[in-house]
Protein backbone atom coordinates (compact mmCIF):
# COMPACT_ATOMS: atom_id res chain seq x y z
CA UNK A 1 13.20 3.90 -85.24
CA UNK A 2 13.41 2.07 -88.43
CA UNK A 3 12.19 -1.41 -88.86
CA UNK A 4 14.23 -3.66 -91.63
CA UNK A 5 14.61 -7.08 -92.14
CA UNK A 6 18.04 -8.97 -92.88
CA UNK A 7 19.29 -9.18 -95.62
CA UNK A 8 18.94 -5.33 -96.81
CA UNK A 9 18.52 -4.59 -100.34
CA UNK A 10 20.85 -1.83 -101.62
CA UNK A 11 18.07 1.15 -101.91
CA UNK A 12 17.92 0.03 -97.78
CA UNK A 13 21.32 0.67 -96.99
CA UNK A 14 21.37 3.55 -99.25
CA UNK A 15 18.53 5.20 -97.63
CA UNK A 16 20.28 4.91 -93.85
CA UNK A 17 22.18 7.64 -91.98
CA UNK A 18 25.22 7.91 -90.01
CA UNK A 19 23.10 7.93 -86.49
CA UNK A 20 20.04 6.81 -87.43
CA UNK A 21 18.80 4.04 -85.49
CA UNK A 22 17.12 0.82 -86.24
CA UNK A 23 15.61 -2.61 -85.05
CA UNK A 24 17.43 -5.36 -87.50
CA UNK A 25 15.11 -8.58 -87.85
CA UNK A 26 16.57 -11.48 -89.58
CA UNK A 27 19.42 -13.63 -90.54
CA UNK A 28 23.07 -12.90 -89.51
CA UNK A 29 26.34 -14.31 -88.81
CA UNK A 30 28.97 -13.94 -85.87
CA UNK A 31 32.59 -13.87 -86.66
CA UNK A 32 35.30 -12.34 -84.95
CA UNK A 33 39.19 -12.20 -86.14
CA UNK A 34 40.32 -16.15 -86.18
CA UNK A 35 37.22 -16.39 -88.31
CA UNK A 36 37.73 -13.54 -90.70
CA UNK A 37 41.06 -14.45 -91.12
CA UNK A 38 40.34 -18.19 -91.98
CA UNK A 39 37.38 -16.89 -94.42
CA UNK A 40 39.75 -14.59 -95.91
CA UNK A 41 42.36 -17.46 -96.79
CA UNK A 42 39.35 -19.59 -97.96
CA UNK A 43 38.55 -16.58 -100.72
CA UNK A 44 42.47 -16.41 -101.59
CA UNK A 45 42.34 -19.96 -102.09
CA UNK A 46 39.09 -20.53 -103.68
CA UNK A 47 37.72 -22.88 -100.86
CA UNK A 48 34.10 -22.63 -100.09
CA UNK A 49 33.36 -20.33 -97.19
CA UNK A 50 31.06 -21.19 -93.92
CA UNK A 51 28.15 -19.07 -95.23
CA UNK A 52 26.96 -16.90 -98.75
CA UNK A 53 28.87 -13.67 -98.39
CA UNK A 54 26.60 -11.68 -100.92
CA UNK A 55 24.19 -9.46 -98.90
CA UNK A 56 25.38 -11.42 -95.80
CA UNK A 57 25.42 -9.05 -92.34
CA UNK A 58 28.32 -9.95 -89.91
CA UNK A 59 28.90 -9.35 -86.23
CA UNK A 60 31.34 -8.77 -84.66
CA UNK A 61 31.04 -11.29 -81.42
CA UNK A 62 31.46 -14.27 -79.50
CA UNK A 63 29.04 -15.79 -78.07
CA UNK A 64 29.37 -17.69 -75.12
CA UNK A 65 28.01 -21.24 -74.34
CA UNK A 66 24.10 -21.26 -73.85
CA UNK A 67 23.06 -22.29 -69.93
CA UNK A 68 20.78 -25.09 -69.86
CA UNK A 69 17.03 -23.88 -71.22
CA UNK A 70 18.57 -21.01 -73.16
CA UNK A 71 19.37 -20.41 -76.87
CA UNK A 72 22.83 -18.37 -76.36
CA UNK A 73 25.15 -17.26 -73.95
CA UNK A 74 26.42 -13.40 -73.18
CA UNK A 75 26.94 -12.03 -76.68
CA UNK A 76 27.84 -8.61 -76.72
CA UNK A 77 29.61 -6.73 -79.35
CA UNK A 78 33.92 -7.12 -79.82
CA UNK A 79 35.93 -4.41 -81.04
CA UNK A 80 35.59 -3.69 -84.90
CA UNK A 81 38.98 -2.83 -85.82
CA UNK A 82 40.18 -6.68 -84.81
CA UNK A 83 38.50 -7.09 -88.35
CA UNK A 84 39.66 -3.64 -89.86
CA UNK A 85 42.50 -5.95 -92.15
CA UNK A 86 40.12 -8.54 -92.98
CA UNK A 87 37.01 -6.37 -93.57
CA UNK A 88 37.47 -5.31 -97.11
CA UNK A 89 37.78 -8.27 -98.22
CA UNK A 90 34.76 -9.79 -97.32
CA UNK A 91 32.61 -6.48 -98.02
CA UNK A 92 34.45 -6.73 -102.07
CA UNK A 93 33.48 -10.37 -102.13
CA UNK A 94 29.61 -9.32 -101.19
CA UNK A 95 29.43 -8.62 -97.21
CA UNK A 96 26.76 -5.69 -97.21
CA UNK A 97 26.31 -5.24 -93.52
CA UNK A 98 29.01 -5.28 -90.47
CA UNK A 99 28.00 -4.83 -87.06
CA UNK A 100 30.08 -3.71 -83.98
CA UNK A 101 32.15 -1.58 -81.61
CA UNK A 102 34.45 1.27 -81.96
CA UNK A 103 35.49 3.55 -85.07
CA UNK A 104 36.95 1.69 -88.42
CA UNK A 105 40.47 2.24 -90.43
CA UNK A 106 40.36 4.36 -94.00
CA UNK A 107 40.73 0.78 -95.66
CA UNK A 108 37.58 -0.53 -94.24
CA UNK A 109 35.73 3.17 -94.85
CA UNK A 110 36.39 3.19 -98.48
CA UNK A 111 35.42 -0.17 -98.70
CA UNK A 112 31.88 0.45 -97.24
CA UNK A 113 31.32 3.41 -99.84
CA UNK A 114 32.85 1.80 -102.83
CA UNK A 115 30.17 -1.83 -101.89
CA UNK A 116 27.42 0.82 -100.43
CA UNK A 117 27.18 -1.01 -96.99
CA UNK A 118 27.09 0.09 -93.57
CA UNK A 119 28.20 -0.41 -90.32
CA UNK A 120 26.21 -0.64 -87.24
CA UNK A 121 26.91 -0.13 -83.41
CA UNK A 122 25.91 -2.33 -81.09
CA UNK A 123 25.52 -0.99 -77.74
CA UNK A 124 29.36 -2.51 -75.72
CA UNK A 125 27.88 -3.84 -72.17
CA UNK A 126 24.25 -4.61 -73.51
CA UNK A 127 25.25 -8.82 -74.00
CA UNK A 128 21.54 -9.12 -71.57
CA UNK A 129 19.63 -7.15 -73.72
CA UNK A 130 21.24 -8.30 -77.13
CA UNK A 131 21.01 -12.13 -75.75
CA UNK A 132 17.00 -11.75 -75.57
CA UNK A 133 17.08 -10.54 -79.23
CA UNK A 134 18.07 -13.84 -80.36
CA UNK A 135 15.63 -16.21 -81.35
CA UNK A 136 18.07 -19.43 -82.18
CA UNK A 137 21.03 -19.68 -82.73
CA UNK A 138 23.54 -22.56 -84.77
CA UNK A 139 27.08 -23.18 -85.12
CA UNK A 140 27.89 -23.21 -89.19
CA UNK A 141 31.80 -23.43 -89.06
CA UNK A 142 34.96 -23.69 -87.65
CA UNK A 143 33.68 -25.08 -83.96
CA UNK A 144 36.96 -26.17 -82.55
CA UNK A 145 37.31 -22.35 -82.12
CA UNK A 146 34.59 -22.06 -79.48
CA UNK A 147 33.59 -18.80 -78.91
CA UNK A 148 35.02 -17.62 -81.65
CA UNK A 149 33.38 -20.01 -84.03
CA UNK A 150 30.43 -18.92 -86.94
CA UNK A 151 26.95 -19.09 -85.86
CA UNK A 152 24.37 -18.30 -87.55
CA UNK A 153 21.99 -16.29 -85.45
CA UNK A 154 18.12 -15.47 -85.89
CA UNK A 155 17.31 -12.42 -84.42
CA UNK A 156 14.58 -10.22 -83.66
CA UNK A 157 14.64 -6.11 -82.72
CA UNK A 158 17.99 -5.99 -82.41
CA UNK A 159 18.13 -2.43 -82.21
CA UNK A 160 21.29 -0.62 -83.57
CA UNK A 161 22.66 2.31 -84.54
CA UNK A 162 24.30 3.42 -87.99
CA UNK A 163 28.21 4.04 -86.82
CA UNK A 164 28.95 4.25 -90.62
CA UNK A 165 26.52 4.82 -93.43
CA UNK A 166 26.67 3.81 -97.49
CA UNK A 167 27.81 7.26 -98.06
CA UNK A 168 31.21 7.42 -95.90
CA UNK A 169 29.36 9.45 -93.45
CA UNK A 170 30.11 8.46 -89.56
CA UNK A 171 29.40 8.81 -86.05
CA UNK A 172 32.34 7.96 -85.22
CA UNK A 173 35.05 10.47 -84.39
């Protein structure tokens, strides 16, 4: 299993494999669609967005509300291709790393090769195991969507696997 640390530098993501599997340390940030698709009218606009998208690493969840004593609630991987019309966008304005469920549209895998990022799976029904990973967690934007809001999340052996690699190569059939 390989070890990296958020954010990863392009000779990182270029080194990964479609299936190889890591533990991701680091900085990242949630967003699902009502997110993406307010961050994608910000860019269009030229409004400043809830987070630096260069090198950034986005996944694909909501979390839900911490119980008392704990840093986060269930937060489990959502379906990537909610974000599949949204998703090149970001990655051509400097997203570098998506994580998620589920295979991707052509749009979104051309966009990964032509920005050499990857996509990561997340393991669907793993929110307990994910949940421990996270070592805080802080709501940076758009909060009057709850769940679906932007945290920023520290986490720590997350462990993934590469669904879609720099190269165009997937896992995913």
């Amino acid at each position: 299993m390989k070890q990296l640390t958020l954010p990863l530098t392009p000779d990182e993501r270029l080194f990964l494999r479609a299936g190889d599997v890591v533990s991701l340390s680091g900085v990242l940030y949630t967003a699902r669609d009502a997110a993406h698709k307010r961050m994608v009218e910000a860019l269009a606009s030229g409004a400043p967005l809830p987070f630096p998208l260069r090198d950034s690493a986005i996944y694909y969840c909501g979390p839900t509300p911490a119980a008392e004593h704990e840093i986060i609630g269930s937060c489990g991987p959502t379906t990537s291709a909610r974000m599949d019309a949204y998703a090149p966008t970001l990655l051509d304005a400097g997203n570098t790393v998506m994580i998620g469920k589920g295979k991707r549209d052509k749009t979104v895998m051309d966009a990964i090769v032509r920005n050499k990022a990857v996509y990561f799976a997340a393991i669907g029904g793993a929110a307990a195991l994910i949940k421990s990973c996270v070592k805080q967690c802080d709501c940076v934007a758009y909060a009057e969507l709850g769940c679906e809001a932007v945290y920023r999340l520290t986490v720590e052996n997350f462990v993934l696997i590469v669904a879609v690699d720099a190269h165009g190569n997937t896992i995913l059939q």
